[in-house]
Every structure is written in structure tokens, then in C-alpha cells.
N, C-alpha and C. Protein backbone atom coordinates (compact mmCIF):
# COMPACT_ATOMS: atom_id res chain seq x y z
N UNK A 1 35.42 -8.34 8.28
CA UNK A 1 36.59 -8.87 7.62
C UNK A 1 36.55 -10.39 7.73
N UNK A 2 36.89 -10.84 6.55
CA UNK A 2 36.97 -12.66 6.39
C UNK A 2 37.65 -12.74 6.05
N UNK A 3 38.57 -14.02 6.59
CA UNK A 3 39.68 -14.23 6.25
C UNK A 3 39.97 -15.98 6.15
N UNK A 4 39.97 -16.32 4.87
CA UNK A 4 39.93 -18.02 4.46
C UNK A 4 41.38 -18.10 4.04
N UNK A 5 41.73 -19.61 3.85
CA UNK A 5 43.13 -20.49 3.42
C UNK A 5 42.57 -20.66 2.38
N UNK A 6 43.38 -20.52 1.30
CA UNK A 6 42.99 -21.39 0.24
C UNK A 6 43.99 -22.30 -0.57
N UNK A 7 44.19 -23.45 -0.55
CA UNK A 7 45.21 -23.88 -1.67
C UNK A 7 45.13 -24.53 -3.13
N UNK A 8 45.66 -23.12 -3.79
CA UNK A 8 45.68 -22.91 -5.18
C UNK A 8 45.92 -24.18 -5.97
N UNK A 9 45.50 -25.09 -5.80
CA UNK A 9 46.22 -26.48 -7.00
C UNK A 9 46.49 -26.09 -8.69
N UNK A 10 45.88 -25.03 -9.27
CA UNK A 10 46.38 -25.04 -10.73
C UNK A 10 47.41 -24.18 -10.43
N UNK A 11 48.46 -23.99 -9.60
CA UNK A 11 49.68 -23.50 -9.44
C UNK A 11 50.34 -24.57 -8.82
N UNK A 12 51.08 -25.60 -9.24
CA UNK A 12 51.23 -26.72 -8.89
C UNK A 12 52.72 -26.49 -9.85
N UNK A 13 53.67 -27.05 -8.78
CA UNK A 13 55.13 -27.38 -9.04
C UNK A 13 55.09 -29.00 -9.58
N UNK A 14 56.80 -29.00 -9.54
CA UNK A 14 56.94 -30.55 -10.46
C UNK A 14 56.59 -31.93 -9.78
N UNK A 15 56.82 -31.24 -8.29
CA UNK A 15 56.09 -32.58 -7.05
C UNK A 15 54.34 -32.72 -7.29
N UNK A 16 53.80 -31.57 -7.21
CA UNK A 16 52.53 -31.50 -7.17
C UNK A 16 52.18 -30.79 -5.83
N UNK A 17 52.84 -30.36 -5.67
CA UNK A 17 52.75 -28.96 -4.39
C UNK A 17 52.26 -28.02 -4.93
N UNK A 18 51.71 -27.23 -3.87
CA UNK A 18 51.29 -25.73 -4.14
C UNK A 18 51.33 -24.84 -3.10
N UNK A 19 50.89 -23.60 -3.05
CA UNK A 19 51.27 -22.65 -2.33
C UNK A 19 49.99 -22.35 -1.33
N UNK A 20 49.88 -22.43 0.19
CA UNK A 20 48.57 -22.20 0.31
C UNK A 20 48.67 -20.43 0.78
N UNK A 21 47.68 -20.00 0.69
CA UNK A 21 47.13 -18.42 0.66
C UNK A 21 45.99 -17.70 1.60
N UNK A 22 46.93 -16.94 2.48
CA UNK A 22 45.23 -16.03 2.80
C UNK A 22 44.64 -15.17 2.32
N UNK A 23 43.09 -15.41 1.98
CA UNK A 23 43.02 -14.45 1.37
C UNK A 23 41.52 -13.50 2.87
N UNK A 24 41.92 -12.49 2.74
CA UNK A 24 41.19 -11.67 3.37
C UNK A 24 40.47 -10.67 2.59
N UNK A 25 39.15 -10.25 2.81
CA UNK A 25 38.04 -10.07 2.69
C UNK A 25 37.52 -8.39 3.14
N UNK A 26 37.53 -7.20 2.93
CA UNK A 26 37.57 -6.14 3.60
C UNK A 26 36.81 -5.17 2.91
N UNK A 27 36.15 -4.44 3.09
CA UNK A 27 36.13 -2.77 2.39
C UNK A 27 35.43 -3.44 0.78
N UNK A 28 34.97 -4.20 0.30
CA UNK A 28 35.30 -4.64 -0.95
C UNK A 28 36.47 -4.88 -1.41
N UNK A 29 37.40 -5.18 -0.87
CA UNK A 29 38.56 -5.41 -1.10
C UNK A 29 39.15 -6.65 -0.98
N UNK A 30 40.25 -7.25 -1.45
CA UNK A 30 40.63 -8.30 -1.30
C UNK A 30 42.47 -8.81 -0.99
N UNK A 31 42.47 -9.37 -0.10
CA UNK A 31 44.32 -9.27 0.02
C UNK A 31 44.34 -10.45 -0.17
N UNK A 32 45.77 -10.86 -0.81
CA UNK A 32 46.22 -12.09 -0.91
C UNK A 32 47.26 -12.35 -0.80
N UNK A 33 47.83 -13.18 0.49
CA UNK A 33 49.34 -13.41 0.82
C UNK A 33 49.99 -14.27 0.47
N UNK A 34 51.03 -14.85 1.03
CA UNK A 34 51.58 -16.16 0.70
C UNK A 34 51.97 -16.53 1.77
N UNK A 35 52.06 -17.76 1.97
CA UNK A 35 52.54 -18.48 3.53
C UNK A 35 53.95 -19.02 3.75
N UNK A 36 54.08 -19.23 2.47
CA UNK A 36 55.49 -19.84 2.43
C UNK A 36 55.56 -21.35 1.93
N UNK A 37 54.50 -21.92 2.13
CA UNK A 37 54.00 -23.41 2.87
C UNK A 37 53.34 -23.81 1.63
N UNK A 38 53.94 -24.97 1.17
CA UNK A 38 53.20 -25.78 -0.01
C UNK A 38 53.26 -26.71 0.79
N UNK A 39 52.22 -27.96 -0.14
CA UNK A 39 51.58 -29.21 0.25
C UNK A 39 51.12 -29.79 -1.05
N UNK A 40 50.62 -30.96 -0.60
CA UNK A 40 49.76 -31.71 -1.75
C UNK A 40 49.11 -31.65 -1.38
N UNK A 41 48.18 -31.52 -2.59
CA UNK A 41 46.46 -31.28 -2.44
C UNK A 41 46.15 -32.84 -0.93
N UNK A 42 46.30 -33.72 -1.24
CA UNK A 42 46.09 -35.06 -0.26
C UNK A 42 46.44 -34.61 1.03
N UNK A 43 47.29 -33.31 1.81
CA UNK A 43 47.66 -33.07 2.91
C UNK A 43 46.93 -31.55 3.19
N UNK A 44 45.78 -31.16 2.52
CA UNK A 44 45.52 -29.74 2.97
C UNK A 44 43.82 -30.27 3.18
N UNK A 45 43.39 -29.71 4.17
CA UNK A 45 42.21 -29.87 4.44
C UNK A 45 41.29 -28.40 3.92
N UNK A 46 40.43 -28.89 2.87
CA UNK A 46 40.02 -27.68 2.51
C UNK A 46 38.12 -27.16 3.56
N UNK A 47 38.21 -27.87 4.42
CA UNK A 47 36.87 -27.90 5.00
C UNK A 47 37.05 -27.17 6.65
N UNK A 48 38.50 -27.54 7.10
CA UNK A 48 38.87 -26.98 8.02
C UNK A 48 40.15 -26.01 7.88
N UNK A 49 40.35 -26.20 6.51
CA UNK A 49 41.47 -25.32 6.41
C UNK A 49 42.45 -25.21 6.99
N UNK A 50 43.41 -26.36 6.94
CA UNK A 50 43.61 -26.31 7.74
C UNK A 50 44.94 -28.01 7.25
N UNK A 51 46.00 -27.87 7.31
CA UNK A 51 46.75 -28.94 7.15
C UNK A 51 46.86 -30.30 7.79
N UNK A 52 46.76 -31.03 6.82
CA UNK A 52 46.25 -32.65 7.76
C UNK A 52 47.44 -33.07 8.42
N UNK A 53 47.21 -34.23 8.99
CA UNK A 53 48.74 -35.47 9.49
C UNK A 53 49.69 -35.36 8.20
N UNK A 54 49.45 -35.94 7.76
CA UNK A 54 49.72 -36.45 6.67
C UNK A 54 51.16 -35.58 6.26
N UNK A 55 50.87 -34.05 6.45
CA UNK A 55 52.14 -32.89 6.05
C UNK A 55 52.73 -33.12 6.90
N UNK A 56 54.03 -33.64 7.17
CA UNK A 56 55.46 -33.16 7.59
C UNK A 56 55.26 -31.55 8.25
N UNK A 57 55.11 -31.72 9.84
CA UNK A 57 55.64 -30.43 10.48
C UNK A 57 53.88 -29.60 10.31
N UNK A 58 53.12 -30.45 10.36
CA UNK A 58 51.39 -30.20 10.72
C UNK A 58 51.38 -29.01 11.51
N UNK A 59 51.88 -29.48 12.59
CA UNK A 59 51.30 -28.99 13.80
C UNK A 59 51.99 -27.11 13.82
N UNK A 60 53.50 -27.15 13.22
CA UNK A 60 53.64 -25.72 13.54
C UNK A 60 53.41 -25.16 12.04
N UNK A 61 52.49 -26.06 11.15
CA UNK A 61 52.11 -25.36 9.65
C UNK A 61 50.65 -24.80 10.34
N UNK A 62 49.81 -25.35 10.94
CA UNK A 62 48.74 -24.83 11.45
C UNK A 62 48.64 -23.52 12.78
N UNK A 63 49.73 -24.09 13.34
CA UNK A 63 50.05 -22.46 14.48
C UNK A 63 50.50 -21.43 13.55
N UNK A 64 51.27 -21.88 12.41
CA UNK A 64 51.23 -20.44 11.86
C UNK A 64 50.40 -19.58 11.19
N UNK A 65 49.89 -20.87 10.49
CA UNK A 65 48.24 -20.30 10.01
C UNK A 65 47.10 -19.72 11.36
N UNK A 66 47.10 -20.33 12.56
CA UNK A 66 46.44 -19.66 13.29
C UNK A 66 46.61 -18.38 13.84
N UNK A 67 47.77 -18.41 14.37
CA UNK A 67 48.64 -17.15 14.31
C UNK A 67 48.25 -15.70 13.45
N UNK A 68 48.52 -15.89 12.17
CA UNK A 68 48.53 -15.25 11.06
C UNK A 68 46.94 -14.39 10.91
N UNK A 69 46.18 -15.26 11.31
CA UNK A 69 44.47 -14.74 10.97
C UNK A 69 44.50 -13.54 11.85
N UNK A 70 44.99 -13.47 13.38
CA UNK A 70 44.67 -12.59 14.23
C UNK A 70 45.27 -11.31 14.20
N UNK A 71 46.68 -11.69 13.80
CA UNK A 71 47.93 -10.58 13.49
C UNK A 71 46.83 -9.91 12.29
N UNK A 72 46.38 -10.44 11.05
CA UNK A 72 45.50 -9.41 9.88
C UNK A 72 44.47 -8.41 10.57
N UNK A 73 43.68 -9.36 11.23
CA UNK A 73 42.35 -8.83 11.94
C UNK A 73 42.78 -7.68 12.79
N UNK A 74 44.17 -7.92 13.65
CA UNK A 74 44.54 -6.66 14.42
C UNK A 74 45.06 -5.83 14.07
N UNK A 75 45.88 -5.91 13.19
CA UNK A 75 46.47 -4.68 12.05
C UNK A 75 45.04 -4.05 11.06
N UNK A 76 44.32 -5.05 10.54
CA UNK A 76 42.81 -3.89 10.33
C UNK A 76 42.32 -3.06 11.02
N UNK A 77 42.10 -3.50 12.49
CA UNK A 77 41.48 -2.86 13.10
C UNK A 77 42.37 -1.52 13.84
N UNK A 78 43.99 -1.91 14.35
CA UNK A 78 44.34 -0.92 14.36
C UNK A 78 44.57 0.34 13.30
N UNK A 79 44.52 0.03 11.78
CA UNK A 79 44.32 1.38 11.28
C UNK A 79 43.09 2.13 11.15
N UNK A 80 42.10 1.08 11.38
CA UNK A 80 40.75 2.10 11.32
C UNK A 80 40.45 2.34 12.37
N UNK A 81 41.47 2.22 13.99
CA UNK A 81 41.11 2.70 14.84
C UNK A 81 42.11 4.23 14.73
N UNK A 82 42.93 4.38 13.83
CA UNK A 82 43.75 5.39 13.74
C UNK A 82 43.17 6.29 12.79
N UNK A 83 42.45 5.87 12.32
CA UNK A 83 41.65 6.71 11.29
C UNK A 83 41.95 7.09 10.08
N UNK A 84 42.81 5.54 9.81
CA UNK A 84 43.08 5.11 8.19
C UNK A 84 42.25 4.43 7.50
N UNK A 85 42.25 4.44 6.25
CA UNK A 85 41.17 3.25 5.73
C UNK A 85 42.35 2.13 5.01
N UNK A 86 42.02 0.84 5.69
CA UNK A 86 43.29 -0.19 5.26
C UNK A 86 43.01 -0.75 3.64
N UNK A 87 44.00 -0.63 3.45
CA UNK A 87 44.15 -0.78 1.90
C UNK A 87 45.38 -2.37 2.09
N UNK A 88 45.38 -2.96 0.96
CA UNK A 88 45.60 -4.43 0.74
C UNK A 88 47.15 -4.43 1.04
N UNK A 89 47.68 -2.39 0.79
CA UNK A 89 49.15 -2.78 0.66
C UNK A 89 49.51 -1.81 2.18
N UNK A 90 48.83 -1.43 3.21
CA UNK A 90 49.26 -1.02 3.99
C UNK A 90 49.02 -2.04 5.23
N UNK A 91 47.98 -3.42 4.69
CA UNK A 91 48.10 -4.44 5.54
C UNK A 91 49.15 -5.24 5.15
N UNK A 92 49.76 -5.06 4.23
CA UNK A 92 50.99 -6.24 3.70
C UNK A 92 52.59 -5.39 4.90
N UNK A 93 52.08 -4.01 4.83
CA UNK A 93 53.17 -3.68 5.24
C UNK A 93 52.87 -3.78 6.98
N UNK A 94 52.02 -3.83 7.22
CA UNK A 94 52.03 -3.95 8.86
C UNK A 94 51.99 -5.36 9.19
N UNK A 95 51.97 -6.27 8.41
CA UNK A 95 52.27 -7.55 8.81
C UNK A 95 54.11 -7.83 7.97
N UNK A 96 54.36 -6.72 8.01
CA UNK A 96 56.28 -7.41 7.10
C UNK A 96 56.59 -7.05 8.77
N UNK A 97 57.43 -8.47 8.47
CA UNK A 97 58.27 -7.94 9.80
C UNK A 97 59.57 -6.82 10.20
N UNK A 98 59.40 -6.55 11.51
CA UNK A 98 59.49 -5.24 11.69
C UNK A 98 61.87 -5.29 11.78
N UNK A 99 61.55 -3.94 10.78
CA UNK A 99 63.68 -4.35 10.50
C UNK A 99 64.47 -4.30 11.74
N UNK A 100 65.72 -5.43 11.67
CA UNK A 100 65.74 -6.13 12.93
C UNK A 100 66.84 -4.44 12.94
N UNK A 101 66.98 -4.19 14.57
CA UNK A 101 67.71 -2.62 14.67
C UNK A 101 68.87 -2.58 14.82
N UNK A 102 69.33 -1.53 14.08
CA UNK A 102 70.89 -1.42 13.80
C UNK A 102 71.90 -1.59 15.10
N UNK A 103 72.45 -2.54 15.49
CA UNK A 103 73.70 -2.33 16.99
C UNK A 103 74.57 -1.67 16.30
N UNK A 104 74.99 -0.96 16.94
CA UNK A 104 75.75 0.19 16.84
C UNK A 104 77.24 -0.63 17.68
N UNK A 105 78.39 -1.09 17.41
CA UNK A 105 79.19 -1.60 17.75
C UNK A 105 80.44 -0.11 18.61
N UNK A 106 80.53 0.03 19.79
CA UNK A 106 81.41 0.69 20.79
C UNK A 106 82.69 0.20 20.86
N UNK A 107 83.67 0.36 20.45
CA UNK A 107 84.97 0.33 20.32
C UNK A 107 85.49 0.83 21.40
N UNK A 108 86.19 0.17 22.85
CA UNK A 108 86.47 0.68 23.92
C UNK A 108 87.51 1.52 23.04
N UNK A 109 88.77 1.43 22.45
CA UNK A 109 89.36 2.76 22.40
C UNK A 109 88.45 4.19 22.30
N UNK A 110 87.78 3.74 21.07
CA UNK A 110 87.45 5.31 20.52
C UNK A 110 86.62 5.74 22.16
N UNK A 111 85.93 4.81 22.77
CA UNK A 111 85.18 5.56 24.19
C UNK A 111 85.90 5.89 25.23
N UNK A 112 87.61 5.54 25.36
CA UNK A 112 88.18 5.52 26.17
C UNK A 112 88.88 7.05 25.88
N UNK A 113 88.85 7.89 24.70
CA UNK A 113 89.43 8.74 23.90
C UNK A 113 88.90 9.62 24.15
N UNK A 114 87.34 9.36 24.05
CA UNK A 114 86.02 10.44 24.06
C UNK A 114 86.26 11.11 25.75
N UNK A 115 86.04 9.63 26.36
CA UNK A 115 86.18 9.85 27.64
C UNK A 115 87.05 11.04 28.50
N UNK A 116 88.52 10.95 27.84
CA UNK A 116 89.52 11.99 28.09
C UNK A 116 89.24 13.19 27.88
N UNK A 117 88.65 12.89 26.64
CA UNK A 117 88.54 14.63 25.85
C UNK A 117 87.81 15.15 26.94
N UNK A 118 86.61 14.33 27.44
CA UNK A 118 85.61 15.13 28.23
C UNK A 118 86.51 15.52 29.63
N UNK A 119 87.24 14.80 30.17
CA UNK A 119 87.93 14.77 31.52
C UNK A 119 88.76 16.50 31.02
N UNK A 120 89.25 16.57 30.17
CA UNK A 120 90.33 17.87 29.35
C UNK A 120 89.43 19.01 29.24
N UNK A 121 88.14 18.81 29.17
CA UNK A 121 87.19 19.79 29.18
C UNK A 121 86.50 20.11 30.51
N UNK A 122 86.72 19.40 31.21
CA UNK A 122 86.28 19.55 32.90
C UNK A 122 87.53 20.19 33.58
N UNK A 123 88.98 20.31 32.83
CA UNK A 123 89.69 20.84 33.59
C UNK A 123 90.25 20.20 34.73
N UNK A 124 90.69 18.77 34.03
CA UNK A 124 91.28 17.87 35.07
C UNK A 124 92.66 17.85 34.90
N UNK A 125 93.55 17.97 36.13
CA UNK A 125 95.11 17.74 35.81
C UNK A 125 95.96 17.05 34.71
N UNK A 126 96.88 17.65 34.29
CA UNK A 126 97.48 17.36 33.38
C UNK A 126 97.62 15.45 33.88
N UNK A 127 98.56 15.23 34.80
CA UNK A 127 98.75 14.10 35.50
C UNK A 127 97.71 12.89 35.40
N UNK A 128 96.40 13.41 35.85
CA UNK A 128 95.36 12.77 35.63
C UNK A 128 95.25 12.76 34.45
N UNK A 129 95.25 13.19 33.10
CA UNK A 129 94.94 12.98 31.88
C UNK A 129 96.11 12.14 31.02
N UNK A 130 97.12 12.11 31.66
CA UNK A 130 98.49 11.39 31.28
C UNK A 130 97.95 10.04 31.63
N UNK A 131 97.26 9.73 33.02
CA UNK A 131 97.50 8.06 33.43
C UNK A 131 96.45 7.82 32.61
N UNK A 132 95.27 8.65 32.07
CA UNK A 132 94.22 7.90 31.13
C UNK A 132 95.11 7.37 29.51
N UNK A 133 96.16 8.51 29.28
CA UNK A 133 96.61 8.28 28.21
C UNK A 133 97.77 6.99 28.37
N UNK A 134 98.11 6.67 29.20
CA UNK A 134 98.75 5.33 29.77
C UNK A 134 97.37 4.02 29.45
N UNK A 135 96.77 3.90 30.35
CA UNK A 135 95.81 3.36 29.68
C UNK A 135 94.89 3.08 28.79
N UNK A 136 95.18 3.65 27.97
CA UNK A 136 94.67 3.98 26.57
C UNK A 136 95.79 3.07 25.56
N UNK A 137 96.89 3.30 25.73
CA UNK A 137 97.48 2.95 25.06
C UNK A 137 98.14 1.55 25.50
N UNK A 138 97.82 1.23 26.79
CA UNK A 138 97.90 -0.54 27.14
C UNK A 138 96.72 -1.28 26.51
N UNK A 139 95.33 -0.57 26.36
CA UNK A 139 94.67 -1.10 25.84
C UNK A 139 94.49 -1.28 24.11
N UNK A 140 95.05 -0.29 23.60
CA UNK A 140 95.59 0.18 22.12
C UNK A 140 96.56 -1.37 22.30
N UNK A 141 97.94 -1.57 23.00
CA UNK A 141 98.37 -2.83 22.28
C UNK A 141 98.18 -3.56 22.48
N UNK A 142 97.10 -3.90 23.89
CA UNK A 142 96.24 -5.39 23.64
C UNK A 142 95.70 -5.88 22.43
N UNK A 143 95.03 -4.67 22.27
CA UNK A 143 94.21 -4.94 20.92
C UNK A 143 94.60 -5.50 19.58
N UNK A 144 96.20 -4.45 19.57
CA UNK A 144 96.47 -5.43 18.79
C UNK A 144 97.63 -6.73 18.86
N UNK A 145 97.64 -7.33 20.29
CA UNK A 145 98.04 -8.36 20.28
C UNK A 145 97.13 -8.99 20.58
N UNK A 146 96.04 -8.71 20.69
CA UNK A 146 95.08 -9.98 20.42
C UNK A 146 94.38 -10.12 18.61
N UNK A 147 94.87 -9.15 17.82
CA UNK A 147 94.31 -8.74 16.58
C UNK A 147 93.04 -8.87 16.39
N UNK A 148 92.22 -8.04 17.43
CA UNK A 148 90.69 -7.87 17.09
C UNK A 148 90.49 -6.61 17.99
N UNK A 149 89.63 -6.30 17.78
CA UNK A 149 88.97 -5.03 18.69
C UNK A 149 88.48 -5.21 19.67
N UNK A 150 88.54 -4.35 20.42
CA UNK A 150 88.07 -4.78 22.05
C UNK A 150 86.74 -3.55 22.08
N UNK A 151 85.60 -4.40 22.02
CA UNK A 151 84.33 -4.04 22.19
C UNK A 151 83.49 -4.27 22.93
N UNK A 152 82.51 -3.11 23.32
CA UNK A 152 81.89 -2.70 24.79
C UNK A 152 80.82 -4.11 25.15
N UNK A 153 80.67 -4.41 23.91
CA UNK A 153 79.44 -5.04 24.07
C UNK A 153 80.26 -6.67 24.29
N UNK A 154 81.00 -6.61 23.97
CA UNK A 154 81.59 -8.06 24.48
C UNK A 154 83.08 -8.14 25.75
N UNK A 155 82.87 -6.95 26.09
CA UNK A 155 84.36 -7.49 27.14
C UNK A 155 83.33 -7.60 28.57
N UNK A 156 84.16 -9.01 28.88
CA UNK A 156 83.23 -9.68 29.68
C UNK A 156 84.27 -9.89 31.23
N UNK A 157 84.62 -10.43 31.74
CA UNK A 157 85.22 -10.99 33.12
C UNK A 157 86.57 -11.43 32.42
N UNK A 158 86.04 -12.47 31.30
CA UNK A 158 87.43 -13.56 30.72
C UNK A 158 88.14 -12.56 30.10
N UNK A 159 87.24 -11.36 28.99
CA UNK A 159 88.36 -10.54 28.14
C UNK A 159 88.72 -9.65 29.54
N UNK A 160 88.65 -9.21 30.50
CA UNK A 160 89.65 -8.57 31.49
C UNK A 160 90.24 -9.34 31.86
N UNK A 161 90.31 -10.72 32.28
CA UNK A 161 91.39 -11.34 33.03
C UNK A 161 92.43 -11.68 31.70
N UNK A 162 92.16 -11.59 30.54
CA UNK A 162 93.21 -11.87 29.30
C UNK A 162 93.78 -10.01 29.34
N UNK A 163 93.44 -9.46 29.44
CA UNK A 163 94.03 -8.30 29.60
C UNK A 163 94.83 -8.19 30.71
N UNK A 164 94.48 -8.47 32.08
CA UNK A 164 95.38 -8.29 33.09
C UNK A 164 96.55 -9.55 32.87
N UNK A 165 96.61 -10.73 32.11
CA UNK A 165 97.38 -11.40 32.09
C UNK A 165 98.47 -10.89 30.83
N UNK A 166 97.76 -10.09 30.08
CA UNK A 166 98.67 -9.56 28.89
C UNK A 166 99.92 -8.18 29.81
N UNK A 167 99.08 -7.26 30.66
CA UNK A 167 99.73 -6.12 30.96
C UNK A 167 101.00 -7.28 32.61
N UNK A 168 100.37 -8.07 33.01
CA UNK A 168 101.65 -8.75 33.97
C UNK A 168 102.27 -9.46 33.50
N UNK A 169 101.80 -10.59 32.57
CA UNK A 169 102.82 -11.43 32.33
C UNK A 169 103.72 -11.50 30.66
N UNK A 170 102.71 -10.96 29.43
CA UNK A 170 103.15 -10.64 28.46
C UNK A 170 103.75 -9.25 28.15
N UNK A 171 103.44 -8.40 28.36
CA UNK A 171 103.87 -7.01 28.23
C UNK A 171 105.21 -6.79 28.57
């Protein structure tokens, strides 16, 4: 597998930029990406391939290009170590970056709710299931006297001490 820069100059915008490209080399095959990254022909080194001084932001236009060669070469090699044969569009897809993962946002009520049900199913005293429902519902009108939701992933030290100052001194 070979894998060269190339920048296209008869694709040239109204500055005189262009787009530079890897193109990789495989199977008889040929891929061709895009970098993102235009230049003028006067700022691309076509011998080292490689972006001169001259471009604005050189140094992390060339880490990404360096970068980029190894990520191809290792995504080739991991599918033909899997015992795929890589094709131009199953290397495009193992180099897309990977979708950032869904957070799932925890709503202390609804967990504080769940919580009970389960306590009601264990066969816990009425009494005991009353003081959860007491607290449930101090936290129900925090919520909405603070008019936002009180969520798992953000109640921290400060959102409890604004809660204990709501149930002593506002409530």
C-alpha cells in the first residue's frame, strides 16, 4: 500500500487555493480523500509532501497529514487481518470518525420514583415508603423552584447545599 499527498492545482478557488488529497494505492485500487486543508500552490511542498513555512498553522497541517498515513495503513491492515478484502469505501468508513455516544440524561425524580417502586416490591413498610415519598416531593419542588431539572449527572456538593438551603431556609 502507497500512500502520497497530492495538491490538485486545476481545482483552484478564487484565492488560488486548493484542496490537498491522499491518495492511497491498494489491491489495484485507488482511494482518494480530502483533508480539509487548502493552500497555494507557493506553500505545498510537492517533493516532501508536505506543507512549507510559508502556510499559516504548518506545523499542525503536517501532524495531521502525518497522522493520517498510519491511521489508512492500520485500518488496511486490520481488515485483511480480519479476513476482509478493503475496498476504497470500507476504508473511508473506518477512518470516519467514530459517533460521539448517546448520554443518556438521569432525572433524579424519575430515579428517585423507580427507586421506591423497587423498595414496594421488597416489601418495605408502609412508613418507610411514605418518608421516600416526602422526599420525593421536596425534591419535586426544588426543582421547580429552581426551574430546571435536577440531574444525576450534574448534582454536585453546591446543587446539595442549594437544596439544603431551599428545604431550611426557603421552604
Amino acid at each position: 500500500m502507497t500512500i502520497q499527498f497530492q495538491h490538485q492545482t486545476e481545482n483552484t478557488n478564487e484565492e488560488g487555493s486548493a484542496v490537498i488529497y491522499p491518495v492511497a494505492h491498494f489491491n489495484q485500487k485507488r482511494l482518494r480523500l480530502s483533508t480539509g486543508e487548502k493552500c497555494l500552490p507557493a506553500q505545498w511542498g510537492d517533493r516532501r509532501q508536505q506543507f512549507r513555512r510559508s502556510y499559516p498553522g504548518y506545523q499542525e497541517a503536517n501532524e495531521l497529514l502525518a497522522a493520517l498515513a498510519p491511521r489508512l495503513t492500520e485500518a488496511h491492515r486490520r481488515q485483511r487481518a480480519d479476513g476482509l478484502t478493503p475496498t476504497p469505501a470500507s476504508l473511508k468508513a473506518a477512518l470516519a470518525p467514530a459517533a460521539a455516544p448517546v448520554v443518556r440524561e438521569h432525572n433524579l425524580m424519575v430515579l428517585m420514583n423507580d427507586f421506591r417502586e423497587v423498595l414496594r416490591g421488597r416489601g418495605y413498610m408502609r412508613d418507610t415508603l411514605r418518608h421516600y415519598l416526602v422526599v420525593g416531593n421536596w425534591l419535586r419542588d426544588f426543582e421547580q423552584h429552581r426551574r430546571r431539572p435536577l440531574l444525576l449527572e450534574s448534582y454536585s456538593l453546591v446543587e446539595h447545599d442549594a437544596l439544603l438551603h431551599y428545604l431550611t431556609l426557603t421552604r
